[in-house]
Protein backbone atom coordinates (compact mmCIF):
# COMPACT_ATOMS: atom_id res chain seq x y z
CA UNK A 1 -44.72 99.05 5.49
CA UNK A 2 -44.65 97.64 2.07
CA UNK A 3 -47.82 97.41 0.06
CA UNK A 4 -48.47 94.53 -2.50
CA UNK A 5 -52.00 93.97 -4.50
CA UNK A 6 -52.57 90.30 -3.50
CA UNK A 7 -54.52 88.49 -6.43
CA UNK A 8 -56.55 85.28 -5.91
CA UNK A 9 -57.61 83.29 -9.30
CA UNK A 10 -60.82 81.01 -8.37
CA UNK A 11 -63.70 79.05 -10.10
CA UNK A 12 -66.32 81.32 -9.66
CA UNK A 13 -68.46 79.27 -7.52
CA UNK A 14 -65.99 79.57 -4.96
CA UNK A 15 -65.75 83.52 -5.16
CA UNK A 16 -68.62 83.91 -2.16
CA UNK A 17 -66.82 81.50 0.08
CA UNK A 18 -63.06 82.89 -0.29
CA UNK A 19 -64.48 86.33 -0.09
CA UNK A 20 -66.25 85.40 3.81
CA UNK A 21 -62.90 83.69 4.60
CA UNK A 22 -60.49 86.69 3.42
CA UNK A 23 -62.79 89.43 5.13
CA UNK A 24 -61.56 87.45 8.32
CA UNK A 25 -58.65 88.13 7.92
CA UNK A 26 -57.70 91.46 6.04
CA UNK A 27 -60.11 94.98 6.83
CA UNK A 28 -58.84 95.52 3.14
CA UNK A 29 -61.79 96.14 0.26
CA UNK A 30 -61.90 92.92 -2.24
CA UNK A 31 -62.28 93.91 -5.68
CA UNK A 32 -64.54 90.88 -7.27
CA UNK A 33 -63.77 90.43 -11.21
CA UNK A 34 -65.13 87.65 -13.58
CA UNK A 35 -63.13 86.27 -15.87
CA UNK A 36 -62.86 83.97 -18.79
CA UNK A 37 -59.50 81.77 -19.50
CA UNK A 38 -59.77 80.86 -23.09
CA UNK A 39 -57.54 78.02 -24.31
CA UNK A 40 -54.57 75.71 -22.08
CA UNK A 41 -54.45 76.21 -18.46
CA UNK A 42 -51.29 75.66 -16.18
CA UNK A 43 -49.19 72.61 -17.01
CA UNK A 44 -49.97 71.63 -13.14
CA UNK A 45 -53.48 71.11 -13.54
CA UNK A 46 -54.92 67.80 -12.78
CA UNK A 47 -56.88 66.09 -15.99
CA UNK A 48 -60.04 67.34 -14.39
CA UNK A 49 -58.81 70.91 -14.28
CA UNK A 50 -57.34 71.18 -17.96
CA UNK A 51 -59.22 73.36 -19.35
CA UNK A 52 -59.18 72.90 -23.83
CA UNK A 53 -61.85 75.52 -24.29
CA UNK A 54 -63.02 78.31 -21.90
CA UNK A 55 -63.11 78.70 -18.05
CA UNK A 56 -65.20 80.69 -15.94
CA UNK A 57 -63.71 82.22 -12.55
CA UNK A 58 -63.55 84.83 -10.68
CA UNK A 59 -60.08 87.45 -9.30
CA UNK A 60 -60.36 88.50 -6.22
CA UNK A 61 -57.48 91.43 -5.89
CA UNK A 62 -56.98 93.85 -2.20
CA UNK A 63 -53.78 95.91 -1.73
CA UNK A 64 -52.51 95.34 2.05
CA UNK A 65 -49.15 95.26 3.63
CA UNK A 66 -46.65 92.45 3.02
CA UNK A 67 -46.89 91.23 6.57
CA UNK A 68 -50.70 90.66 6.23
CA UNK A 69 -50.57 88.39 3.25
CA UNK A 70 -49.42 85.14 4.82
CA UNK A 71 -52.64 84.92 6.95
CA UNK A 72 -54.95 85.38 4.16
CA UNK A 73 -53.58 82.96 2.03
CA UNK A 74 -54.18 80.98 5.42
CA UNK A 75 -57.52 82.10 5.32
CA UNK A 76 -58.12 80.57 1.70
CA UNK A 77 -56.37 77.70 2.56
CA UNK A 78 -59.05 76.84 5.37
CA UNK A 79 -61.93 78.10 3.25
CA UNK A 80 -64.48 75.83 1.89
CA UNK A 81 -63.65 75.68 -1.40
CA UNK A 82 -64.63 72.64 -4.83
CA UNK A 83 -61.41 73.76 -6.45
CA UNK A 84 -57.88 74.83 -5.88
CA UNK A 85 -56.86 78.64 -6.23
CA UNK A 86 -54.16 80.50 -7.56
CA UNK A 87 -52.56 83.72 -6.00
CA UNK A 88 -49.44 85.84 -7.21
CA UNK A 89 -48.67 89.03 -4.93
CA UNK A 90 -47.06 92.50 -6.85
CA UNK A 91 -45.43 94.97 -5.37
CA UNK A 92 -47.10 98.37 -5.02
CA UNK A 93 -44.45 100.97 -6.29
CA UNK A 94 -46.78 103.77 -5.88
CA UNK A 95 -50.19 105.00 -5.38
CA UNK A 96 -52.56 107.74 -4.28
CA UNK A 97 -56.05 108.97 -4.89
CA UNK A 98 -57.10 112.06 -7.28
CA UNK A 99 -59.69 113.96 -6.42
């Protein structure tokens, strides 16, 4: 099995909903982190979704196996959501817990 952290960029008033839809889906924990995009966004945002100044959202971030990660981005997909998301996955070279 091949881990990967899974990240999901969202406006913040859709963190609640995507976290409902992804607990569906993965038995993973969600890490929930706020976050604050200060200048330009992505060259593919729609003139509603520039954003010139700053941006509240929210990351959601879970490690889970490669093979999981299709049907949670399904999950999201289906989720009631105001705004669209953005997700990169990163491969987990190694990990472990110290105690």
């Amino acid at each position: 099995m091949t881990d990967v952290v899974l990240t999901i960029h969202c406006a913040a008033a859709d963190t609640e909903s995507l976290v409902d839809a992804m607990r569906t889906a993965t038995r993973a924990p969600l890490h929930v982190r706020a976050e604050t995009v200060h200048g330009r966004d992505f060259g593919d945002a729609g003139p509603s979704e520039q954003v010139t100044a700053t941006l509240k959202r929210s990351a959601i971030e879970l490690v889970e196996d490669a093979a999981a990660i299709d049907t949670i981005l399904q999950a999201v997909g289906a989720a009631k959501r105001r705004s669209p998301v953005r997700w990169h996955q990163t491969p987990v070279v190694a990990r472990g817990r110290i105690t």
